[in-house]
Each structure stands twice: as C-alpha cells, then as structure tokens.
Protein backbone atom coordinates (compact mmCIF):
# COMPACT_ATOMS: atom_id res chain seq x y z
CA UNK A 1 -151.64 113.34 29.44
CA UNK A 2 -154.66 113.89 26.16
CA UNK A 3 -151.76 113.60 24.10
CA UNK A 4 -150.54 110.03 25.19
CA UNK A 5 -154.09 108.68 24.81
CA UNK A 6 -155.54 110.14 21.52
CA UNK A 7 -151.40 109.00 20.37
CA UNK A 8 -152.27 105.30 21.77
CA UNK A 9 -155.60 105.29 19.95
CA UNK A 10 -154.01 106.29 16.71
CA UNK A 11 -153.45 103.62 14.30
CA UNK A 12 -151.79 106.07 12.15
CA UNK A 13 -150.16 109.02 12.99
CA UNK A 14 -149.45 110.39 10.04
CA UNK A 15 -152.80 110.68 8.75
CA UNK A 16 -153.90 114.64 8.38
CA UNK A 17 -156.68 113.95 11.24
CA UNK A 18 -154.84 112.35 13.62
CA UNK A 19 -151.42 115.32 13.06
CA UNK A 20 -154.57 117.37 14.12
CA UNK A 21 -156.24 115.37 16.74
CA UNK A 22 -152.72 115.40 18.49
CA UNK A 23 -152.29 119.40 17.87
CA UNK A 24 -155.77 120.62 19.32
CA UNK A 25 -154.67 117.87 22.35
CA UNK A 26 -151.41 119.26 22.96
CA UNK A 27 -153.22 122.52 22.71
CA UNK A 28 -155.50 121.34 25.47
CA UNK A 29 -152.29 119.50 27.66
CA UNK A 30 -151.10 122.99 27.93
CA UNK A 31 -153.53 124.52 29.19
CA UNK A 32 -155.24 125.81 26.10
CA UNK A 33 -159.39 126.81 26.03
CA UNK A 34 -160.94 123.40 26.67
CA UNK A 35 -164.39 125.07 25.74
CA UNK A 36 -162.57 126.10 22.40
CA UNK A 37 -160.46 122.68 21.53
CA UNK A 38 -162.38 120.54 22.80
CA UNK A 39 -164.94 120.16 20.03
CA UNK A 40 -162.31 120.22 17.43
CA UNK A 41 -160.66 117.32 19.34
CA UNK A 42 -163.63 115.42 19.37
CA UNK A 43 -164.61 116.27 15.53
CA UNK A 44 -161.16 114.82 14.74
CA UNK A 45 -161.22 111.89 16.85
CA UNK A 46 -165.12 111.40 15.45
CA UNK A 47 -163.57 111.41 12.12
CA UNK A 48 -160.81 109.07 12.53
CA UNK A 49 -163.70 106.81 14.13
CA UNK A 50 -162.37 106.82 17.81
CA UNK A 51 -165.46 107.50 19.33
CA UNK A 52 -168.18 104.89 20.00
CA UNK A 53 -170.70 107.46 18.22
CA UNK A 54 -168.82 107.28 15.08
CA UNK A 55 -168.26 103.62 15.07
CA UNK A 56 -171.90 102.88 15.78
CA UNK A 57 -172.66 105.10 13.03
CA UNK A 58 -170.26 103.08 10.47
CA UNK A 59 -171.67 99.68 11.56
CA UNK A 60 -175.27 100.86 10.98
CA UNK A 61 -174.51 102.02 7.39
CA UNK A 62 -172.83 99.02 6.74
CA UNK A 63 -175.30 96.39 8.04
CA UNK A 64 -176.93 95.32 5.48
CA UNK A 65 -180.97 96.02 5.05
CA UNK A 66 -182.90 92.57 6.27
CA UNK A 67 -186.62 93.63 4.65
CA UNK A 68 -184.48 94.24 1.11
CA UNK A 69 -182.06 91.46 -0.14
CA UNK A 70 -178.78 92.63 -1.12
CA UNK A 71 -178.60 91.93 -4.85
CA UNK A 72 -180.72 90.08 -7.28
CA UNK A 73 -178.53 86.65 -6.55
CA UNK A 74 -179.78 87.19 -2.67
CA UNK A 75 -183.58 87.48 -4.25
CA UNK A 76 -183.04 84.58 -6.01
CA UNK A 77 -182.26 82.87 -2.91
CA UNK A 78 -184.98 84.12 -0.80
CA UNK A 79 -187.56 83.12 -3.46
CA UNK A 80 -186.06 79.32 -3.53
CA UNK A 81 -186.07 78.88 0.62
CA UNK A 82 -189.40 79.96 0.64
CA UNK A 83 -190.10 77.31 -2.19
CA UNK A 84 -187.92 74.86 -0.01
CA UNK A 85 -190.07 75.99 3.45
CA UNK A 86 -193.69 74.24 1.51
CA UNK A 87 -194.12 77.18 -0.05
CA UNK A 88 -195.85 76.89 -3.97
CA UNK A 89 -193.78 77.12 -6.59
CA UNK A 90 -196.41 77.81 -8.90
CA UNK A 91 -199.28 80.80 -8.62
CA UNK A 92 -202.60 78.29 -7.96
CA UNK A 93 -204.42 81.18 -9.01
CA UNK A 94 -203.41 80.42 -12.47
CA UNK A 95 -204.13 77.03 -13.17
C-alpha cells in the first residue's frame, strides 16, 4: 500500500533515492519496524523533494532576495526607476 504511493510520487524510479525510498517502504508494507524505517523513508522522500518541507525549503532558497538586486544590471535598473519615480538624478548637495 506505501509502496504504490511513494512509486506514484516518483518521477524517476531509477534514481538511487527513490530504489531506496521504495526499499525502506516495502520494508515497512511488510510489516517491518515503522519506528526504525520510517525516518529513513521520510529522509529519502525529503531528498527527492516529495515532502512539502523540502519543497518549501527549495522555493525559499531560490526566491530571489527583494532588499538586494540580483546582479549589477538589476542595480542599474533600480537606480533609473527611482530616477523615473521624480527622484534627482543629480546629488543637490553638490552643486
């Protein structure tokens, strides 16, 4: 019954984690220490990002940072729509 749904989650099956994933569930299907494969089940499955944990943990590396721009081209960008927004292009201080 694990086995079907951790092999329907699987995009590939083949991959060393998931070959593993399905062995600790079999393990478990057959009435194997849940206390024992159970972590190692979920370690796998957190690996192969089929947990919502793991996911959310992907998409908030990979967001990128709003208080820093991204590259100096983005910096460049911000500096001209704030010149665009009325902003001063030149320090008044200065003059």
């Amino acid at each position: 019954m694990l086995v079907n749904a951790v092999r329907t989650a699987l995009k590939d099956p083949k991959e060393p984690a998931a070959v593993l994933a399905l062995e600790y569930a079999e393990a478990i299907d057959a009435g194997g220490d849940l206390a024992a494969y159970g972590p190692k089940l979920l370690s796998c499955l957190d690996a192969l990002l089929l947990t919502p944990r793991a996911r959310a943990a992907v998409k908030k590396v990979m967001e990128p940072d709003d208080s820093q721009p991204a590259s100096p081209l983005d910096e460049l960008r911000a500096r001209r729509a704030a010149r665009q927004r009325g902003a001063s292009a030149v320090d008044a201080a200065a003059s």
